[in-house]
C-alpha atoms as a PDB file:
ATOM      1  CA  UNK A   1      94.315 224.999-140.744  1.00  0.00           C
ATOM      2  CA  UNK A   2      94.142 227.534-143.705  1.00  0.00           C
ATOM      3  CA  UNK A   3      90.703 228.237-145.428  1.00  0.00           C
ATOM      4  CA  UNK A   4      90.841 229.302-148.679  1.00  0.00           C
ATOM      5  CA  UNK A   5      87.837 229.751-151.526  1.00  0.00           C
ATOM      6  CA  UNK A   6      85.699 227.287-149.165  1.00  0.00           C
ATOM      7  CA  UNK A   7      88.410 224.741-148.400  1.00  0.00           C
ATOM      8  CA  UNK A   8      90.165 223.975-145.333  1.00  0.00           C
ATOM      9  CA  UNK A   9      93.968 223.156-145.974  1.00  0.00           C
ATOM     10  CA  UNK A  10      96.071 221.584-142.792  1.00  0.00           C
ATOM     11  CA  UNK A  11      99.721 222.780-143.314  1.00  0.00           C
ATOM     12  CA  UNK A  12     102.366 220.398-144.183  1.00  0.00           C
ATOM     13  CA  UNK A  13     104.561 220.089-141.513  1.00  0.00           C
ATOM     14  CA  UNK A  14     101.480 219.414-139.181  1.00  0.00           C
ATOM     15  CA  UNK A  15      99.884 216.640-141.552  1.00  0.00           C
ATOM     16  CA  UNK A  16     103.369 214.881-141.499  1.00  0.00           C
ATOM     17  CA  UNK A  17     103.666 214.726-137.818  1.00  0.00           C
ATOM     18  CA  UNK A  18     100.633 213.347-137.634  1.00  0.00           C
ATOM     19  CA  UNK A  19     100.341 210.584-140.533  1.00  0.00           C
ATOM     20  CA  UNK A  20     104.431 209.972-138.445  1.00  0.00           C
ATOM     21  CA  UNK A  21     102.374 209.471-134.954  1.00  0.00           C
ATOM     22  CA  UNK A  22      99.712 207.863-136.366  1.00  0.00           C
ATOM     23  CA  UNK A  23     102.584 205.283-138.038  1.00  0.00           C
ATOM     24  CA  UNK A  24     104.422 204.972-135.157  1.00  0.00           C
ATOM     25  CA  UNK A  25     101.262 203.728-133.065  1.00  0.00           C
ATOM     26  CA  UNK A  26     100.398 200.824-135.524  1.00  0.00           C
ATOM     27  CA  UNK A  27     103.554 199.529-135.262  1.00  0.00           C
ATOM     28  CA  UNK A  28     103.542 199.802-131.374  1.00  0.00           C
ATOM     29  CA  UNK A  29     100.640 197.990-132.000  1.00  0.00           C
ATOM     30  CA  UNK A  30     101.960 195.192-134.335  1.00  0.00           C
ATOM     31  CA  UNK A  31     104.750 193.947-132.033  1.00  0.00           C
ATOM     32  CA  UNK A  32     104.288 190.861-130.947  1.00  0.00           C
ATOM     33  CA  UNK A  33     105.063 190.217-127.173  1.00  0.00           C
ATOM     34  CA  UNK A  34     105.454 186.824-125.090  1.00  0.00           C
ATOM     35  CA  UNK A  35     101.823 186.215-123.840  1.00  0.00           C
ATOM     36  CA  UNK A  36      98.237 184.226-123.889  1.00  0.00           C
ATOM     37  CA  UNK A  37      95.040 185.640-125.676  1.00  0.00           C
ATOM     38  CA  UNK A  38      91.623 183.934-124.132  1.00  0.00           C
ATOM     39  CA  UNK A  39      89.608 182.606-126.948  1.00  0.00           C
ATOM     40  CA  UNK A  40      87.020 180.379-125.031  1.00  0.00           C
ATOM     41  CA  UNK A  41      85.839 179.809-121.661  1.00  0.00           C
ATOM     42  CA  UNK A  42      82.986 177.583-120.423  1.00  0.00           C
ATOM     43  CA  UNK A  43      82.461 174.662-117.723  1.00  0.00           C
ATOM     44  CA  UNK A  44      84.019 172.001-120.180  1.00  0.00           C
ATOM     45  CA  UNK A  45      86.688 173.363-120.919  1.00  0.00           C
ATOM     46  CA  UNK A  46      89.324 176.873-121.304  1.00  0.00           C
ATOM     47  CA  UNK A  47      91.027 177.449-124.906  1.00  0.00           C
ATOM     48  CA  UNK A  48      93.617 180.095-125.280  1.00  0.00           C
ATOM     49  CA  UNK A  49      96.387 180.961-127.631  1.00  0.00           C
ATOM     50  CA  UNK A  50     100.252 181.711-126.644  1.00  0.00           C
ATOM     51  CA  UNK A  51     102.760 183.484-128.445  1.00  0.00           C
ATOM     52  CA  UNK A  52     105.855 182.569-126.762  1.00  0.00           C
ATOM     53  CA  UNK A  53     108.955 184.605-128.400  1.00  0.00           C
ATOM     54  CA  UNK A  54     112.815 183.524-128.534  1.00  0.00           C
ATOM     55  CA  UNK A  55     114.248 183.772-125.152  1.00  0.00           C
ATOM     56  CA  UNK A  56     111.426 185.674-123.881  1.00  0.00           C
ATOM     57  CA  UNK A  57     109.665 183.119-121.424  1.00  0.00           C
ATOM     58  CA  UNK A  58     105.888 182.865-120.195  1.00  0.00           C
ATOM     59  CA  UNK A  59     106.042 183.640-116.665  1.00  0.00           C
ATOM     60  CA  UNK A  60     106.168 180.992-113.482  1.00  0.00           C
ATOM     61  CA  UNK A  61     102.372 178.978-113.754  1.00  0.00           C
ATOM     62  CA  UNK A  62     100.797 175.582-113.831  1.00  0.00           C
ATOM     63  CA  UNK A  63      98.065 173.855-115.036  1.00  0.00           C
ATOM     64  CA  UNK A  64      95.494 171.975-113.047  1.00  0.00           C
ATOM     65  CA  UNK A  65      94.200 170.207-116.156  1.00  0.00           C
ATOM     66  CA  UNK A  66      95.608 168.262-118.640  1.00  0.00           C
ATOM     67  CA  UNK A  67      95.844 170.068-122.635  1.00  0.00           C
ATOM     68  CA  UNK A  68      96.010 169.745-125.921  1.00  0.00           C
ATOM     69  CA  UNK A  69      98.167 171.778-127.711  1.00  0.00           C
ATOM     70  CA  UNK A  70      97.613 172.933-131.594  1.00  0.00           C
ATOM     71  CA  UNK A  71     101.005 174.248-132.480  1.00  0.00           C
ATOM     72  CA  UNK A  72      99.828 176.878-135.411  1.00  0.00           C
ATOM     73  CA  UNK A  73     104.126 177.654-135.551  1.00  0.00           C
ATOM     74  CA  UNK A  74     105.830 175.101-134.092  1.00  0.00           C
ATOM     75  CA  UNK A  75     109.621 174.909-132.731  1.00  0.00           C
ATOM     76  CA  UNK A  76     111.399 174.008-129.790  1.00  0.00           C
ATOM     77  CA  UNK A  77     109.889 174.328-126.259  1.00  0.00           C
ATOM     78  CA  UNK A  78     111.346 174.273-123.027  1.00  0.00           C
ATOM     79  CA  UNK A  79     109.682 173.349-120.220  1.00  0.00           C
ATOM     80  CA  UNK A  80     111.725 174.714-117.335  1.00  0.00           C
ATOM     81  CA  UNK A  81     110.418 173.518-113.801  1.00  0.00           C
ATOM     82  CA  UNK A  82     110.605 176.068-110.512  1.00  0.00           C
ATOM     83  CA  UNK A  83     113.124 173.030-109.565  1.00  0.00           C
ATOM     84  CA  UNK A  84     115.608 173.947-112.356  1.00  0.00           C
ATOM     85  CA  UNK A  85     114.760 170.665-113.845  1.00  0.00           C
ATOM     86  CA  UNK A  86     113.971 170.702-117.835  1.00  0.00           C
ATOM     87  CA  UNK A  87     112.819 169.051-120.688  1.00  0.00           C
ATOM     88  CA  UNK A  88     112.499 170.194-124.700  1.00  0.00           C
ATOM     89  CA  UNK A  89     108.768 169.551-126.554  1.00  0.00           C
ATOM     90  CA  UNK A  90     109.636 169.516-130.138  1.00  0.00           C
ATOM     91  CA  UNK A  91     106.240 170.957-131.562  1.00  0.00           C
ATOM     92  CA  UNK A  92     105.313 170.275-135.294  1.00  0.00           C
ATOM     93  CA  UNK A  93     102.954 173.280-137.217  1.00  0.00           C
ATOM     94  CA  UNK A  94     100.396 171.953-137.803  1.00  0.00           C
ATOM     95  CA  UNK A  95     100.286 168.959-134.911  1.00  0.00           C
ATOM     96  CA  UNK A  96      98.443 168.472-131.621  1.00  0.00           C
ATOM     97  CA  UNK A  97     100.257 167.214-128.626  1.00  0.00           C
ATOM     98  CA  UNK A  98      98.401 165.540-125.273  1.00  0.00           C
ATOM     99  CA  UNK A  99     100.448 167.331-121.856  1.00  0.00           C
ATOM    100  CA  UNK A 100      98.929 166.297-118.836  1.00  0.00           C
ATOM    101  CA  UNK A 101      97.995 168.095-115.631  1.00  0.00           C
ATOM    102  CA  UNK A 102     101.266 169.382-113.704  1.00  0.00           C
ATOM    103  CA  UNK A 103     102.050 167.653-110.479  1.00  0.00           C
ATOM    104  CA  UNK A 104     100.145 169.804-107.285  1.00  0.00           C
ATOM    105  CA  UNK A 105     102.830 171.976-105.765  1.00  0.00           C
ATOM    106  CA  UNK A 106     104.810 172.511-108.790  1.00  0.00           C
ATOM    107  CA  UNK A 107     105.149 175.491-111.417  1.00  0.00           C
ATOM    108  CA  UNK A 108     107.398 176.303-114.637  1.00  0.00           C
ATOM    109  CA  UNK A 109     108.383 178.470-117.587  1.00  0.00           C
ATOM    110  CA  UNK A 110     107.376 177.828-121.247  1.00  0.00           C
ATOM    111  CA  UNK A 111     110.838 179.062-122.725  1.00  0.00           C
ATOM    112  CA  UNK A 112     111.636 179.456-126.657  1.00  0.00           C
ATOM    113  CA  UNK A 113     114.733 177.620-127.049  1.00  0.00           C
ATOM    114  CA  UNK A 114     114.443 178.524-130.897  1.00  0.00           C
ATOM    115  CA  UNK A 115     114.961 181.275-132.815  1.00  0.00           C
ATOM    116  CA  UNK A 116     111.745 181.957-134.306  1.00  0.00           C
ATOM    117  CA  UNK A 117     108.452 182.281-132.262  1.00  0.00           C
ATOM    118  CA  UNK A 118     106.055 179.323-131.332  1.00  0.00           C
ATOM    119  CA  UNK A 119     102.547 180.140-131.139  1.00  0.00           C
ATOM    120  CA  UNK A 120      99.967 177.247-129.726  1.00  0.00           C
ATOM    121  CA  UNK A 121      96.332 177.045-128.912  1.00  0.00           C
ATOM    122  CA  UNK A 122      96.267 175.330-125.779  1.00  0.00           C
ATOM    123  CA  UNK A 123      92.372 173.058-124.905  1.00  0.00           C
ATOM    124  CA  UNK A 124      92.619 172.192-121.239  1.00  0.00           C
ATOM    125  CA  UNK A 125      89.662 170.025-119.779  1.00  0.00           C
ATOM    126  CA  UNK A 126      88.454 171.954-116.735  1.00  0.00           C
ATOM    127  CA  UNK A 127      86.814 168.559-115.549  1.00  0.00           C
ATOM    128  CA  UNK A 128      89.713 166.226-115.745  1.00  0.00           C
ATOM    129  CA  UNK A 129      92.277 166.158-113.379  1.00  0.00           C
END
């Protein structure tokens, strides 16, 4: 930093390194990634969202409860059992879609079989089986 006639001056070269790191950590921040963000939790029931990108899956889960989904951007979903067994949702923007509870013992993948990413808020009812 240079001081000169009571004001302080950060050279060049410095300032653009830093506005170029500062840049280069809001995008790292910006990119989306395959994944669920809580958004409510209480006795009734357990509300997040899920970004699920092209070819990028959810990992291995299941649900105990059966959901509503809100697709916010719809597309193509592919529900791919543990078994290898499969079945496409096609999800509407803008639509809500009843999926009940999964059978006990068994798990799957969410998989984007699209090319653009499907986000959803998923409602499952923590008291219904």
């Amino acid at each position: 930093m240079v001081s000169k006639a009571g004001l302080s001056f950060v050279p060049a070269g410095l300032a653009l390194a830093g506005l170029a790191f500062a840049a280069g950590f809001a995008v790292a921040q910006s990119i989306p990634q395959t994944g669920r963000e809580p958004q409510f939790d209480n006795s009734a029931v357990k509300v997040w969202k899920s970004l699920v990108l092209p070819n990028n899956p959810l990992p291995l889960h299941r649900h105990d409860h059966p959901r509503v989904i809100i697709a916010l951007r719809g597309g193509s979903m592919k529900i791919l059992e543990e078994t290898g067994q499969s079945e496409i949702h096609e999800w509407q923007t803008g639509k809500a879609y009843w999926l009940p509870a999964n059978p006990p013992g068994t798990r799957h993948q969410d998989v984007n079989a699209g090319d653009q990413p499907i986000e959803v808020v998923v409602v499952e009812l923590q008291n219904e089986k």
